[in-house]
N, C-alpha and C. Protein backbone atom coordinates (compact mmCIF):
# COMPACT_ATOMS: atom_id res chain seq x y z
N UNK A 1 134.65 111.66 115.02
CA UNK A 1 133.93 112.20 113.89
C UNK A 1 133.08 111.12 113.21
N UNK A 2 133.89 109.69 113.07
CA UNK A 2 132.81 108.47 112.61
C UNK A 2 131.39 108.71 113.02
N UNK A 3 131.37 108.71 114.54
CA UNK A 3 130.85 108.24 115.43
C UNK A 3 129.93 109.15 115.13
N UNK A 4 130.03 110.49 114.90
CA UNK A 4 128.89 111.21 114.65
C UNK A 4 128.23 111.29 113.46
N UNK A 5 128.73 110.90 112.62
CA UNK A 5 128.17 110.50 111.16
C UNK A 5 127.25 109.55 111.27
N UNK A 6 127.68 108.38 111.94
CA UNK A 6 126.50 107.29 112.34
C UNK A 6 125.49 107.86 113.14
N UNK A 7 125.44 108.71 114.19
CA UNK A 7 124.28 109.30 114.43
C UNK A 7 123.48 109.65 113.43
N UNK A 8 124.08 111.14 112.75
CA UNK A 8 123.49 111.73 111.91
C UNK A 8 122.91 110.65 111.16
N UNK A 9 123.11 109.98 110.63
CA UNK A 9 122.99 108.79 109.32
C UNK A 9 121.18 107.93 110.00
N UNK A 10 121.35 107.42 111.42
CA UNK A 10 120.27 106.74 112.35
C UNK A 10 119.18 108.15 112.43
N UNK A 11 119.81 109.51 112.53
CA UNK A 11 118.56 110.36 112.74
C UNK A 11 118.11 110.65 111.44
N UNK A 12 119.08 110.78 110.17
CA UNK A 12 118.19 111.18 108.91
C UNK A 12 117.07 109.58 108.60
N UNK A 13 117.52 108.37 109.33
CA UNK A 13 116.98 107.37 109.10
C UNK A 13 115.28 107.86 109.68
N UNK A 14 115.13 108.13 110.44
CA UNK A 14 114.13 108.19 111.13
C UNK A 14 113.42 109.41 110.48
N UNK A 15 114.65 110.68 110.75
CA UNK A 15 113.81 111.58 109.44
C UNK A 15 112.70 110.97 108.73
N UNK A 16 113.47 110.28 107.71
CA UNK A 16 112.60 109.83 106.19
C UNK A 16 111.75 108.68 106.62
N UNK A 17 111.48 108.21 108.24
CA UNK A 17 111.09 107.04 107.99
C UNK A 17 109.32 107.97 108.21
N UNK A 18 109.43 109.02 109.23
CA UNK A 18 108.45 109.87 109.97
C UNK A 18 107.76 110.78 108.80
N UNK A 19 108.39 110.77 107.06
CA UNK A 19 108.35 111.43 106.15
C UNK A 19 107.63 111.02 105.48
N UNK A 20 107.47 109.32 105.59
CA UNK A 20 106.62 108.51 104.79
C UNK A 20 105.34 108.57 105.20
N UNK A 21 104.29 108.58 105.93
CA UNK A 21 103.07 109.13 106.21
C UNK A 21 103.02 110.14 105.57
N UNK A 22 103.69 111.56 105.75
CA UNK A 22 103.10 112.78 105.10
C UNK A 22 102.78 112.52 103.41
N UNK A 23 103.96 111.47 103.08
CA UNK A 23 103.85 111.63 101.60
C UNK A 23 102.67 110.70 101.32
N UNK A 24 102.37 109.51 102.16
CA UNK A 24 100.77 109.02 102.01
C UNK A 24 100.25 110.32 101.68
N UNK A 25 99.85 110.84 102.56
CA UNK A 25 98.50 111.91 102.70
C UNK A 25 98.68 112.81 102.06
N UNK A 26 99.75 112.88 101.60
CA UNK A 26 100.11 113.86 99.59
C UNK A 26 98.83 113.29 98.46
N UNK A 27 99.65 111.88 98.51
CA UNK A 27 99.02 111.24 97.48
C UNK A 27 97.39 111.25 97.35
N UNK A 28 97.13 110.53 98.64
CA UNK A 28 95.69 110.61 99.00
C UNK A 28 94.76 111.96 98.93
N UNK A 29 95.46 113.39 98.98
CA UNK A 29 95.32 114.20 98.63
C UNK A 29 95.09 114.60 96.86
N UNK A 30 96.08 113.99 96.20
CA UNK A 30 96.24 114.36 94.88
C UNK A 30 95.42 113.55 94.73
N UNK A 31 95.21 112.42 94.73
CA UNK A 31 93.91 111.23 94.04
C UNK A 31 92.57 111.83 94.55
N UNK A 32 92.37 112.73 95.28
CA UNK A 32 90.93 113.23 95.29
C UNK A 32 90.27 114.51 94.96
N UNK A 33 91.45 115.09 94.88
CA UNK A 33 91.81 116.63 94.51
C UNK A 33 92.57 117.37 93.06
N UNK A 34 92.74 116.57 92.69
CA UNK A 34 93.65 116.46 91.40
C UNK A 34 93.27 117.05 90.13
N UNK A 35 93.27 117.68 89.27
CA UNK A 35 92.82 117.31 87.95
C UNK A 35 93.53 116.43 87.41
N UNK A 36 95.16 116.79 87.67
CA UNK A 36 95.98 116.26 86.76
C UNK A 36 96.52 114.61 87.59
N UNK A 37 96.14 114.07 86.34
CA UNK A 37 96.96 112.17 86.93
C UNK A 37 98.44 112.19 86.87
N UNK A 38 98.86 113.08 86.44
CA UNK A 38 100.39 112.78 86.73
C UNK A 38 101.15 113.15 87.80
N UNK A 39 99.99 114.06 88.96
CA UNK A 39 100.49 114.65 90.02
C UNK A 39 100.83 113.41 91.07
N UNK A 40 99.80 112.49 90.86
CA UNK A 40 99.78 110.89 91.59
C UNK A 40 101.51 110.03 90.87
N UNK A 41 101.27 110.35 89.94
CA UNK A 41 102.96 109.48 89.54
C UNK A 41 103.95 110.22 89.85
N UNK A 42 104.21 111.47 90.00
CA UNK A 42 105.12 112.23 90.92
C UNK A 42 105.38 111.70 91.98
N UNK A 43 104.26 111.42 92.91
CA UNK A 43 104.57 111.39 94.13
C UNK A 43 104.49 109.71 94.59
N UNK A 44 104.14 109.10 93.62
CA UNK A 44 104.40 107.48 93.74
C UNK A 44 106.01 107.36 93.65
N UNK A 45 106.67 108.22 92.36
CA UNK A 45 107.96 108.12 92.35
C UNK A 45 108.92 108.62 93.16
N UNK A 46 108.27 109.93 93.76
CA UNK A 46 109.14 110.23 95.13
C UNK A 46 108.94 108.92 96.41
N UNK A 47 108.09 108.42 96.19
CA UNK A 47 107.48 107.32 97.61
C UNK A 47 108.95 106.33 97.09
N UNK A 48 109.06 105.84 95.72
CA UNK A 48 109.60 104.84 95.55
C UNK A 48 110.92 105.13 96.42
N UNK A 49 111.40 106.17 96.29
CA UNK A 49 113.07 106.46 96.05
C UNK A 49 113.22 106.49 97.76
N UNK A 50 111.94 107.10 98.31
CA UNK A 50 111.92 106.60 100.04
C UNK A 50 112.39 105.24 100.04
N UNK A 51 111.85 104.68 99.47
CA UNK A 51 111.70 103.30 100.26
C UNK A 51 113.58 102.82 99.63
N UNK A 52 113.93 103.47 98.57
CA UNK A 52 115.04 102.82 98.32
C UNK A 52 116.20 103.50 99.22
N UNK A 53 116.30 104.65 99.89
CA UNK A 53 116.94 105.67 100.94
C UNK A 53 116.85 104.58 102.07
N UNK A 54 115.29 103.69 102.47
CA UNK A 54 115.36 103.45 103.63
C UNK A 54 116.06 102.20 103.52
N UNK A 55 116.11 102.12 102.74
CA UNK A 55 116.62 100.43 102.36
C UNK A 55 118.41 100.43 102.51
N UNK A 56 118.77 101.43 102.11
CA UNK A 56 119.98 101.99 101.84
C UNK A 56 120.42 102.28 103.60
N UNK A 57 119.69 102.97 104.36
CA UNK A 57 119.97 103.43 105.67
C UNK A 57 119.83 101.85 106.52
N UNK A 58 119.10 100.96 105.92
CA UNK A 58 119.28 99.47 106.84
C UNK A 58 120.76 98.91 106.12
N UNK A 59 120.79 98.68 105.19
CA UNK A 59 122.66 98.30 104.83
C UNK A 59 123.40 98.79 105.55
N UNK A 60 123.40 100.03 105.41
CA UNK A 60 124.73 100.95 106.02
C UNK A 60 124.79 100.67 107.88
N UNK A 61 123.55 100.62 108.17
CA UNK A 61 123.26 100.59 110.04
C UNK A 61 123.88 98.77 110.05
N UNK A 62 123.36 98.27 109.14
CA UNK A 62 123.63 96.69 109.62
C UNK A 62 125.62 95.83 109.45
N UNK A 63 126.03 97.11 108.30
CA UNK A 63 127.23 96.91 107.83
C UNK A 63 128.24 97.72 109.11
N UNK A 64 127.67 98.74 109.82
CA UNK A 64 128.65 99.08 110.62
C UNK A 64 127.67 98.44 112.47
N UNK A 65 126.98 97.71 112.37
CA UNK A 65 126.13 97.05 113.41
C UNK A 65 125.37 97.94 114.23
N UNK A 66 124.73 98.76 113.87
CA UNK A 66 124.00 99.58 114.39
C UNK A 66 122.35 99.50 114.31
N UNK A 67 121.49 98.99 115.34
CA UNK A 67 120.51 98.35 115.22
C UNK A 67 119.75 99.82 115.12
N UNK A 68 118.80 100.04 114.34
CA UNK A 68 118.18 101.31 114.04
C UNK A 68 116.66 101.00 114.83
N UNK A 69 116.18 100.12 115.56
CA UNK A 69 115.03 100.08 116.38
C UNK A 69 115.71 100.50 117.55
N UNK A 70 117.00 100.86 118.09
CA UNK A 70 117.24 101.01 118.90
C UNK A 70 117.41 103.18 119.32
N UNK A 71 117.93 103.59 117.91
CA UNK A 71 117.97 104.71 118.19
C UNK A 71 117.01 105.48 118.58
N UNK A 72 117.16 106.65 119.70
CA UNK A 72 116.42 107.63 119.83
C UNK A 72 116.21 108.90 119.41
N UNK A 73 115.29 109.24 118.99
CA UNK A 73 115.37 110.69 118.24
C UNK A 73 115.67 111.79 118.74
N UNK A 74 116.64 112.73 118.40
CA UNK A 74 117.06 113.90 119.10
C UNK A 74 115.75 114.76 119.20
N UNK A 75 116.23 116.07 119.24
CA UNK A 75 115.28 117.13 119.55
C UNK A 75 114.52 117.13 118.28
N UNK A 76 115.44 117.79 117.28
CA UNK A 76 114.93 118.04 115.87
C UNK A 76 113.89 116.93 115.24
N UNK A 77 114.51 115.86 115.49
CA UNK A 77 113.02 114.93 114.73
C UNK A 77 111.97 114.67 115.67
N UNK A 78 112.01 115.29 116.94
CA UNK A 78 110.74 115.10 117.73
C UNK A 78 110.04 116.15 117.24
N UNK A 79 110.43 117.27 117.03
CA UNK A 79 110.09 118.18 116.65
C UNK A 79 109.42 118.42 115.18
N UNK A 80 110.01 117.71 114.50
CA UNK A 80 109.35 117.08 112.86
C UNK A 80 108.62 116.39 113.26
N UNK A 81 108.39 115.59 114.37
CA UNK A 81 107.39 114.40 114.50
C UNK A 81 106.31 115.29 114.77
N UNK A 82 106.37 116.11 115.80
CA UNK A 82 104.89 116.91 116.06
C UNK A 82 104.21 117.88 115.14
């Protein structure tokens, strides 16, 4: 059961890593399209909390030695990827 948690844990890694582009092209969206400026600090603050998830998913991979350049993506995040 560990063992599959650390999967899951390496594929939501990749999830959110494949998540970060879209939320670029949010932003870049709202900064040209926008009326409102606070739609851009929304989504700067969702960007932040990425980066603190991904940061969080390198501790946890490095504390149980699990090199995360190494995993491969199942079906489902190939499938988010396309």
């Amino acid at each position: 059961m560990f063992a599959i948690r650390l999967v899951m844990q390496a594929q939501d890694y990749l999830f959110v890593r494949a998540f970060v582009p879209f939320v670029a092209s949010v932003l870049i969206k709202a900064w040209k399209e926008s009326d409102c400026s606070g739609d851009m600090e929304v989504i700067l603050g969702g960007m932040a909390s990425l980066e603190d998830e991904i940061s969080w998913f390198k501790t946890e991979a490095n504390k149980w030695g699990i090199s995360l350049s190494d995993v491969v993506p199942q079906q489902a995040n190939k499938n988010y990827y396309r």
